[in-house]
C-alpha atoms as a PDB file:
ATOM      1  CA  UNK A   1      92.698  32.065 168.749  1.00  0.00           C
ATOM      2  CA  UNK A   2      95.744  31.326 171.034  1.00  0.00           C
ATOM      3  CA  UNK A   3      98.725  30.174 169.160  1.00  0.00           C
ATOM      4  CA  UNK A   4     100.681  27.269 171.400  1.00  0.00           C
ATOM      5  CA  UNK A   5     103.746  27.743 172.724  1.00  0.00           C
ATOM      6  CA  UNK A   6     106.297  25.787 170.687  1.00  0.00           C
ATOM      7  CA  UNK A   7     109.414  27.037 172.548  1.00  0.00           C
ATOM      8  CA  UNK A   8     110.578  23.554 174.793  1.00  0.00           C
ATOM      9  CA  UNK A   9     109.604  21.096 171.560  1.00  0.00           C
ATOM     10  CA  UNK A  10     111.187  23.437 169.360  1.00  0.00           C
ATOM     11  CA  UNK A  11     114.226  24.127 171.019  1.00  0.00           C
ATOM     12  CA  UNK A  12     114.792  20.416 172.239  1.00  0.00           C
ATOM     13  CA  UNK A  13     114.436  19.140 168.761  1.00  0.00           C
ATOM     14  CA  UNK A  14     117.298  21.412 167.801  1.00  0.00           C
ATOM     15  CA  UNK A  15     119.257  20.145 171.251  1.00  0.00           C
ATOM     16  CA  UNK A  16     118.525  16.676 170.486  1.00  0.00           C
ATOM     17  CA  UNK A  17     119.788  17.022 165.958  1.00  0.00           C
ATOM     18  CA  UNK A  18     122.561  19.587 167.086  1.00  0.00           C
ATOM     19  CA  UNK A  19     123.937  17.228 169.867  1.00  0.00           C
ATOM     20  CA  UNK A  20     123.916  13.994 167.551  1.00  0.00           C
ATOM     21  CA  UNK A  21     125.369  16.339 164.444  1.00  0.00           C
ATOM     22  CA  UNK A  22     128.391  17.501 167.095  1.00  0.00           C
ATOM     23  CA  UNK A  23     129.486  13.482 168.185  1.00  0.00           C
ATOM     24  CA  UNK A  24     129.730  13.019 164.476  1.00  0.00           C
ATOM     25  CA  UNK A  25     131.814  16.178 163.675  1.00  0.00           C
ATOM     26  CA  UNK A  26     133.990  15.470 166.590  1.00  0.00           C
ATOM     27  CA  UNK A  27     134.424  11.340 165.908  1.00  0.00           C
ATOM     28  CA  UNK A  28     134.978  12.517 161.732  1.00  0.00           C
ATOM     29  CA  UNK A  29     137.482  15.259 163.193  1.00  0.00           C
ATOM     30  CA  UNK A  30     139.165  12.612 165.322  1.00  0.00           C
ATOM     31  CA  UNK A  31     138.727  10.274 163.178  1.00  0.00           C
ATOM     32  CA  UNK A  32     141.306  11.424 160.233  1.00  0.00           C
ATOM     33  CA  UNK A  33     143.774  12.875 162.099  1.00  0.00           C
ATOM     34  CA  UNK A  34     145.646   9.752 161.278  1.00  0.00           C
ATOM     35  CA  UNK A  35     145.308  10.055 157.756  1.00  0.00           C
ATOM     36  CA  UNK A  36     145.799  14.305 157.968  1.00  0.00           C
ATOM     37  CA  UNK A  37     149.412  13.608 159.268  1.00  0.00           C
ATOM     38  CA  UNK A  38     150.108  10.070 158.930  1.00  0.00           C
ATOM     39  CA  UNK A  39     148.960   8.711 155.751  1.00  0.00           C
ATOM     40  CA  UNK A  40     152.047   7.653 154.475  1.00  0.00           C
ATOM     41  CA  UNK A  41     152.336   5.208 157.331  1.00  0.00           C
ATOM     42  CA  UNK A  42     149.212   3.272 155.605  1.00  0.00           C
ATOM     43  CA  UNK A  43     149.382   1.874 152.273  1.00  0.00           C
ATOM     44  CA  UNK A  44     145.913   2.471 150.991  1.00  0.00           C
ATOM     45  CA  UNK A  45     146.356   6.094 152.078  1.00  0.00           C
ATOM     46  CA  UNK A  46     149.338   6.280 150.590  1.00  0.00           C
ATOM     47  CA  UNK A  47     148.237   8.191 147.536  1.00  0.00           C
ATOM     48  CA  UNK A  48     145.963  10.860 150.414  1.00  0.00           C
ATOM     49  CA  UNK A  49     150.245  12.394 150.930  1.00  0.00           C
ATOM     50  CA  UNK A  50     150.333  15.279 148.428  1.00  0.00           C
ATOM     51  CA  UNK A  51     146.910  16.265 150.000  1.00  0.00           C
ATOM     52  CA  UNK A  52     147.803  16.146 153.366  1.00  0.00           C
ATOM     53  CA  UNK A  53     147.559  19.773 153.895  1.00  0.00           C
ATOM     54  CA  UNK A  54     144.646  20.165 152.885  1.00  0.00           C
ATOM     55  CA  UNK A  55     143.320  17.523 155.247  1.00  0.00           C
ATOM     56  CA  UNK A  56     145.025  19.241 157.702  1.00  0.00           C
ATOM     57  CA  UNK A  57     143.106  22.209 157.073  1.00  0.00           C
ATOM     58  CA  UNK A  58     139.606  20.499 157.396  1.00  0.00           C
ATOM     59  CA  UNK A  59     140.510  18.396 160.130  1.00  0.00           C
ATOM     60  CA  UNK A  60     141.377  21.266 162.047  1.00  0.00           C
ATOM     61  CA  UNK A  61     138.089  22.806 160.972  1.00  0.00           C
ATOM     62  CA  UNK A  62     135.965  19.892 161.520  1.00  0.00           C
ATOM     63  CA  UNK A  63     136.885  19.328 164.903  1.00  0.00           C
ATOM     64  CA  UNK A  64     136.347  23.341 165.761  1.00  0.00           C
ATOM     65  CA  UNK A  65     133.025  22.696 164.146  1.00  0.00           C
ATOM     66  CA  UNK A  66     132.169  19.805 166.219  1.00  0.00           C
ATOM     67  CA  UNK A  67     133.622  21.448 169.818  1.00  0.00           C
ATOM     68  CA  UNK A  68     131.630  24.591 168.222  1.00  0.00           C
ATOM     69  CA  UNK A  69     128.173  22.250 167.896  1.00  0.00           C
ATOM     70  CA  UNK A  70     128.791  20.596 171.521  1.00  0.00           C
ATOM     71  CA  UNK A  71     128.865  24.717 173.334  1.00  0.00           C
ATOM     72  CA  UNK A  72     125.476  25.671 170.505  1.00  0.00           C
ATOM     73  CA  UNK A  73     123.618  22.534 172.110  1.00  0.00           C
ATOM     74  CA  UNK A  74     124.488  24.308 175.412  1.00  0.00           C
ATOM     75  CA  UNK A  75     123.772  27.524 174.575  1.00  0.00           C
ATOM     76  CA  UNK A  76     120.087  25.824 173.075  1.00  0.00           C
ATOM     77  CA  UNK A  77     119.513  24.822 176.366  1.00  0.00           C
ATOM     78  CA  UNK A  78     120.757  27.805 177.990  1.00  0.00           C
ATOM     79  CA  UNK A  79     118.208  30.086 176.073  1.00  0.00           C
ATOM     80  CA  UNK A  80     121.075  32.571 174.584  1.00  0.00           C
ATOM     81  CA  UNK A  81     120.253  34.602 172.041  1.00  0.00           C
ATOM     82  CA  UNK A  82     123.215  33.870 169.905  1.00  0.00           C
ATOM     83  CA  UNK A  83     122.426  30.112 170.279  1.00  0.00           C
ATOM     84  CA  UNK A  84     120.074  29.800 166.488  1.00  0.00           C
ATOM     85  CA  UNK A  85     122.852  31.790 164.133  1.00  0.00           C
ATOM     86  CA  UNK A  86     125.658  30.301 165.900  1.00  0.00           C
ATOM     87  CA  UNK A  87     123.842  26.568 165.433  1.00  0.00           C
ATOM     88  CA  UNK A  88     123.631  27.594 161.484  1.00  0.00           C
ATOM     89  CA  UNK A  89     127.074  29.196 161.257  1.00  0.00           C
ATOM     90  CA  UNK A  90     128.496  25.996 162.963  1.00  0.00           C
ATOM     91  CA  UNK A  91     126.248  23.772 160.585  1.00  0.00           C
ATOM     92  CA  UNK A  92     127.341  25.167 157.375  1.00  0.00           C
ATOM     93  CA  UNK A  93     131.468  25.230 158.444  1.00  0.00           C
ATOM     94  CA  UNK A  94     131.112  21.382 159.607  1.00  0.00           C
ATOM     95  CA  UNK A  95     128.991  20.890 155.852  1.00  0.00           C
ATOM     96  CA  UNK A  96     131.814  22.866 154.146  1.00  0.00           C
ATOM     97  CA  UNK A  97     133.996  20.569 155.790  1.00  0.00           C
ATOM     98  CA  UNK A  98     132.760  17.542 154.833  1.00  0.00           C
ATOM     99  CA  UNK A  99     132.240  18.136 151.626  1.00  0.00           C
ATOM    100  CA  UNK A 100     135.978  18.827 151.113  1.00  0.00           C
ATOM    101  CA  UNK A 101     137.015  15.398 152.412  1.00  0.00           C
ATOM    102  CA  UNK A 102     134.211  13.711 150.244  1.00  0.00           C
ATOM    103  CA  UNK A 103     135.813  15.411 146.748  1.00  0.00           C
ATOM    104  CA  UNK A 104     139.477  14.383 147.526  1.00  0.00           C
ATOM    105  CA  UNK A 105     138.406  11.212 148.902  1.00  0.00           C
ATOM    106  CA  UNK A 106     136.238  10.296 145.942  1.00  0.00           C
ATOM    107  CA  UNK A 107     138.382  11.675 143.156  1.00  0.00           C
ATOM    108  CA  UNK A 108     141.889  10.159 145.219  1.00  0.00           C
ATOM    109  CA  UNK A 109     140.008   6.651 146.652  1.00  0.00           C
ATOM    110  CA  UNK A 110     136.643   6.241 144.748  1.00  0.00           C
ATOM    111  CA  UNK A 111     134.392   6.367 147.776  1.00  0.00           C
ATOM    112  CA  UNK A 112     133.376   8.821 150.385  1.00  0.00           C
ATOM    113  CA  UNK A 113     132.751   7.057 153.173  1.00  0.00           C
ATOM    114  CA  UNK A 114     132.193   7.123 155.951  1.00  0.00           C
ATOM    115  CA  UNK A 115     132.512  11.112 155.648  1.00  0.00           C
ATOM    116  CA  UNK A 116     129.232  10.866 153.795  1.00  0.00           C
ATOM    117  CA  UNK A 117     127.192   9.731 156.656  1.00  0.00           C
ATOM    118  CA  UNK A 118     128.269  12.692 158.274  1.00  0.00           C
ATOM    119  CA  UNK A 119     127.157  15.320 155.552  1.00  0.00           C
ATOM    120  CA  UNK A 120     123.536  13.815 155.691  1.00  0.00           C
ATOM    121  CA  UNK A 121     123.225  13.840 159.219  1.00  0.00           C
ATOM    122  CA  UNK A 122     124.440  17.793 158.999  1.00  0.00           C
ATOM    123  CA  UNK A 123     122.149  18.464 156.297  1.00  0.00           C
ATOM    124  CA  UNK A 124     119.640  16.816 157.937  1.00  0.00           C
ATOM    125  CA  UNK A 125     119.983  19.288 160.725  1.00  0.00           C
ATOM    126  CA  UNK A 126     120.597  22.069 158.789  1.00  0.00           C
ATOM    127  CA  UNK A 127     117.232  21.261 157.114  1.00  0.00           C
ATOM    128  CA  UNK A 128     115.579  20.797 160.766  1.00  0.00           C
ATOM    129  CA  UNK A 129     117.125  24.488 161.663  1.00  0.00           C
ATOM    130  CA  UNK A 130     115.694  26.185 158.488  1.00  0.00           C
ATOM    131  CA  UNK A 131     112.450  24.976 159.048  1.00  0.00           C
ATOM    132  CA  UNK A 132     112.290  26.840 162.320  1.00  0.00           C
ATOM    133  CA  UNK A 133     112.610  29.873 160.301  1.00  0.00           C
ATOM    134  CA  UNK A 134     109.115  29.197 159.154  1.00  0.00           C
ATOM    135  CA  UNK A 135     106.596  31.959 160.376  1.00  0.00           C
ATOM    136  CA  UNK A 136     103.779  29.950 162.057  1.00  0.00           C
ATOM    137  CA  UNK A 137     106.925  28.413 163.955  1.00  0.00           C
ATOM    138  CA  UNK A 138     109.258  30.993 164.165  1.00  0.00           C
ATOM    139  CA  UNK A 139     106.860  33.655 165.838  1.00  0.00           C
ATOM    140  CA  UNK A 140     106.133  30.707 168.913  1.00  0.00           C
ATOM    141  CA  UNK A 141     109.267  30.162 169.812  1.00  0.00           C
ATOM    142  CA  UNK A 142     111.417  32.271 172.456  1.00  0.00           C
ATOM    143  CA  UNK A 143     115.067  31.487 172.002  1.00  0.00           C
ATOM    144  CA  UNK A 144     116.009  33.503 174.845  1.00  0.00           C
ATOM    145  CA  UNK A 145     113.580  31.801 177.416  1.00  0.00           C
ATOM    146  CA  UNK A 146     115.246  30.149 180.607  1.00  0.00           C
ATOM    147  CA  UNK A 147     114.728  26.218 181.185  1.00  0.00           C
ATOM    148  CA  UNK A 148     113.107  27.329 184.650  1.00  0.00           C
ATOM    149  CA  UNK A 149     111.591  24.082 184.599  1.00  0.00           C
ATOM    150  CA  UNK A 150     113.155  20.464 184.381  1.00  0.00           C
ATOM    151  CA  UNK A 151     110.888  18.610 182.213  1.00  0.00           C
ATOM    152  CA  UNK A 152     112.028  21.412 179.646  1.00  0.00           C
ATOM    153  CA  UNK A 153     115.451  20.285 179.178  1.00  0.00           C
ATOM    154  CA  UNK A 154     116.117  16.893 181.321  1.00  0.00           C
ATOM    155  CA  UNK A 155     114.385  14.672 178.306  1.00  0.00           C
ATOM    156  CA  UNK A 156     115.903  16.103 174.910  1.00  0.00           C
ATOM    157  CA  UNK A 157     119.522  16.484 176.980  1.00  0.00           C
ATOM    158  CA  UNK A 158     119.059  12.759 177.951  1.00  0.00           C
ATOM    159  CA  UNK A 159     118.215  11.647 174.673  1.00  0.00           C
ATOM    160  CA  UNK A 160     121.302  13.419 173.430  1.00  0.00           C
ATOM    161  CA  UNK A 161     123.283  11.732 175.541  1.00  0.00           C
ATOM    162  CA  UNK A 162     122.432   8.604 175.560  1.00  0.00           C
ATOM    163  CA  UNK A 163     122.138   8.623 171.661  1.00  0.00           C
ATOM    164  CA  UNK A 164     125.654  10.445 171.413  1.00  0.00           C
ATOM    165  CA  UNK A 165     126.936   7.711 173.409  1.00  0.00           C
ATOM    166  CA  UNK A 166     125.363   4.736 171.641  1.00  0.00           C
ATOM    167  CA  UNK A 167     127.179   6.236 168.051  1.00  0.00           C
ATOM    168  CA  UNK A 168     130.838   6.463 169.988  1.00  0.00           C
ATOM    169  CA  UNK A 169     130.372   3.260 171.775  1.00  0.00           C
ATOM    170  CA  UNK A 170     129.903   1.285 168.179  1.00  0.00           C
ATOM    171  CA  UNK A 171     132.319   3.421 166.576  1.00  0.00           C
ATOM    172  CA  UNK A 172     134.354   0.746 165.506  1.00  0.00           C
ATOM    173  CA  UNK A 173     131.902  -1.541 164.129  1.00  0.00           C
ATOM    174  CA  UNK A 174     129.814   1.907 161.689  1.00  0.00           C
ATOM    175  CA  UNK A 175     132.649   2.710 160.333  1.00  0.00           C
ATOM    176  CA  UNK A 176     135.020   0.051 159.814  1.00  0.00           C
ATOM    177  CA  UNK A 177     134.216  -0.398 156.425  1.00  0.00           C
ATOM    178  CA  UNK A 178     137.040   2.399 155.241  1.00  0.00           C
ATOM    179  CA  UNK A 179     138.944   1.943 158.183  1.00  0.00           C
ATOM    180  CA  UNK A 180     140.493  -2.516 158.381  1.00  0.00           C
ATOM    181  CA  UNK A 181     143.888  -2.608 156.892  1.00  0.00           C
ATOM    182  CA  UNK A 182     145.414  -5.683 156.423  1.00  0.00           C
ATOM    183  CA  UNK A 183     142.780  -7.111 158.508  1.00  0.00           C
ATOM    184  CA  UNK A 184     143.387  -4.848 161.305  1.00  0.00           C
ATOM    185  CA  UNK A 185     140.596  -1.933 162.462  1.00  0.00           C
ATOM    186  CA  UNK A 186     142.662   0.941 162.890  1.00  0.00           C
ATOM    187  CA  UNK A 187     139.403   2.794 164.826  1.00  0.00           C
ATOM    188  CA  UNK A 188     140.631   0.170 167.936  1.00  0.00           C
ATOM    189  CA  UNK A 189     143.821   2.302 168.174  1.00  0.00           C
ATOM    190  CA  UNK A 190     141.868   5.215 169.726  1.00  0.00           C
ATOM    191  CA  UNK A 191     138.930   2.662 171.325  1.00  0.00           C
ATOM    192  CA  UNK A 192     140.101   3.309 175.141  1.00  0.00           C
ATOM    193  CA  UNK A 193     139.193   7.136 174.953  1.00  0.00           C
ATOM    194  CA  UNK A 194     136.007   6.499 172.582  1.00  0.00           C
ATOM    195  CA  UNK A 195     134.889   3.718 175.189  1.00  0.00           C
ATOM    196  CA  UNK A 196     135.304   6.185 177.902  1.00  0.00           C
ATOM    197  CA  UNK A 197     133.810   8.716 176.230  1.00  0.00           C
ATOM    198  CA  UNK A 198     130.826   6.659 174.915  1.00  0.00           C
ATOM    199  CA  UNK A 199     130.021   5.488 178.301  1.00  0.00           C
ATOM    200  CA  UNK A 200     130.094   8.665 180.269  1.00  0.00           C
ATOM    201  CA  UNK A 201     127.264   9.984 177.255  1.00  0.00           C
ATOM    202  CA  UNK A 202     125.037   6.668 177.545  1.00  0.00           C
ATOM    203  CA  UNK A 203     124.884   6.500 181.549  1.00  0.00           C
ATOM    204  CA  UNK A 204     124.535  10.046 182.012  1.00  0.00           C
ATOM    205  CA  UNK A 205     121.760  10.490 179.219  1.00  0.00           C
ATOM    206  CA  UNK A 206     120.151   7.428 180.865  1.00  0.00           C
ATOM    207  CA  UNK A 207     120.279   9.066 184.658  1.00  0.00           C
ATOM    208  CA  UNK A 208     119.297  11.773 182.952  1.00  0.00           C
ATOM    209  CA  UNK A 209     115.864  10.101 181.508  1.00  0.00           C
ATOM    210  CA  UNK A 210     115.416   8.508 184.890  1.00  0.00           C
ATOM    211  CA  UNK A 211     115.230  11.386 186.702  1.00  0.00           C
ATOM    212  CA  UNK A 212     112.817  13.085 184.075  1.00  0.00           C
ATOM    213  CA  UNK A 213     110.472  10.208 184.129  1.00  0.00           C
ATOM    214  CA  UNK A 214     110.676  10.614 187.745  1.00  0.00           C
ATOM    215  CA  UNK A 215     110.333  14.085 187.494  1.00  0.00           C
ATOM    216  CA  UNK A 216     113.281  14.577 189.824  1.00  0.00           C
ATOM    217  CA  UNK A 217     115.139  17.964 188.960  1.00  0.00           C
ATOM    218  CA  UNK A 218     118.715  18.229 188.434  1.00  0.00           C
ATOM    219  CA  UNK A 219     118.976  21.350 190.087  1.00  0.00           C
ATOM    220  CA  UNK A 220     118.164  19.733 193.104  1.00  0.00           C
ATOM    221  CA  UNK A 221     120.306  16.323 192.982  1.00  0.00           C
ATOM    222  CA  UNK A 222     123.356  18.189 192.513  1.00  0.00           C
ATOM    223  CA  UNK A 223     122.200  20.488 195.282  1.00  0.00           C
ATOM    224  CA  UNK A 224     122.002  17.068 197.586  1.00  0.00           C
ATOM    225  CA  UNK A 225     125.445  16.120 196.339  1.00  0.00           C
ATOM    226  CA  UNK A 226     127.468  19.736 196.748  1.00  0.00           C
ATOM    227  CA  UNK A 227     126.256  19.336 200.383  1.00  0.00           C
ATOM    228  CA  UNK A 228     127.340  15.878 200.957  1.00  0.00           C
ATOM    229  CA  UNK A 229     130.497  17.066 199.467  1.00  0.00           C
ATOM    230  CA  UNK A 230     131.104  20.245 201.467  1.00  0.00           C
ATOM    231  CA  UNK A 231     130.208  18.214 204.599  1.00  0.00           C
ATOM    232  CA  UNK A 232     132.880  15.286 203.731  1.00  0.00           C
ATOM    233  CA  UNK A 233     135.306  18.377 203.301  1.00  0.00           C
ATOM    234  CA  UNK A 234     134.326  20.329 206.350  1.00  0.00           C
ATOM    235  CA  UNK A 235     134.526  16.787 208.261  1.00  0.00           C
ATOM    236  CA  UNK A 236     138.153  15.938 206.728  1.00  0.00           C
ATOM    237  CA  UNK A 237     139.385  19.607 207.415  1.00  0.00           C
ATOM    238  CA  UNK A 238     138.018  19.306 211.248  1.00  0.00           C
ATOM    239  CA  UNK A 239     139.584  16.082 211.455  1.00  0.00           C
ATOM    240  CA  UNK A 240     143.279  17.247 210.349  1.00  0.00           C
ATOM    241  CA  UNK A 241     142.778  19.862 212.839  1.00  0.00           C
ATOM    242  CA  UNK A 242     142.472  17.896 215.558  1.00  0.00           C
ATOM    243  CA  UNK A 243     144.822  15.681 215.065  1.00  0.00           C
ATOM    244  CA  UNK A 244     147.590  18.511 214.290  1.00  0.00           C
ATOM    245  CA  UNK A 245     146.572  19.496 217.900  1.00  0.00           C
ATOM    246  CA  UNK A 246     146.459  16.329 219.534  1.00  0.00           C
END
């Protein structure tokens, strides 16, 4: 009997839980920053100060992790070889991470939110990436094949994407729960660059599923749009010319 190829379901599955664990290592990264270095300036972090080097430390690491998770979902795509021990390596630093916060965030402020969230959706992952190791899985998958095709890739990219940018968009409202003072969400004081940063994930994860429904490759949109672009150049350039000799 032929076993199916599992290769583009497999590996997008991974794209799709790596991509979604990477927003939420980089927003939990950027996210306590302010209390890593400035938690005096808050008085319910007040009592976070003595610790502050050590949430420092897994800030630092957190947002490596997540910058780490954004280049493994490439390298999923990309077919490289290193892409399914990097994705674990990654997956256990951002776990190791989170786990720190949650002790000295429980013991120092009797909750762990919303760092929590964040270990379930890596161990969630984590869990997704082990069972690839199963046999009957593992031996039809080829992590080293190249997306020669667009409907391999286009779909569990968009869905990335769009999901990623969903979570950043409604940043402020998920986890405000740890983060009002005094009646004031301190998540607003980065919401320009999350906004921008939301919305460049949701509209290109949606052109993204457009042009896979359509089954319009990538490969050959850009194509149109480098020539456009080298022809608006070559027409610019031409134009100086002439006018420098006129």
């Amino acid at each position: 009997m032929v076993q199916r190829d599992l290769t583009w379901k497999v590996r997008g599955i991974g794209m799709v839980f790596m991509g979604l664990t990477a927003v939420f290592t980089v927003l939990g990264g950027v996210g306590t920053v302010c209390v890593a270095w400035f938690a005096e300036n808050w008085r319910p972090f007040a009592v976070l100060v003595p610790y502050k080097p050590i949430y420092q430390t897994a800030t630092v690491f957190t947002l490596l992790a997540g910058v780490a998770g954004i280049i493994v979902t490439y390298a999923l795509l990309k077919g490289e070889k290193w892409s399914y021990p990097a994705a674990i390596t990654t997956l256990i630093v951002g776990l190791g991470t989170a786990g720190t916060k949650m002790y000295y965030s429980n013991m120092l402020r009797g909750t762990t939110a919303p760092t929590n969230f964040r270990a379930y959706v890596t161990i969630l992952t984590l869990a997704v990436f082990l069972i690839m190791r199963i046999p009957a899985i593992w031996n039809r998958v080829d992590f080293t094949a190249q997306p020669s095709r667009f409907g391999s890739w286009a779909t569990p990219g968009g869905v990335s994407l769009f999901v990623g940018g969903l979570i950043t968009l409604t940043t402020q409202y998920w986890a405000a729960g740890i983060h009002v003072v005094d009646g004031v969400n301190l998540v607003n004081v980065i919401q320009v660059p999350l906004t921008i940063a939301g919305a460049s994930m949701l509209l290109s994860g949606c052109g993204m599923l457009v042009l896979a429904y359509y089954n319009v490759p990538v490969s050959a949109l850009l194509g149109i749009v480098r020539t456009r672009l080298n022809r608006s150049a070559d027409a610019t350039t031409a134009s100086s010319i002439s006018s420098k000799e006129g």
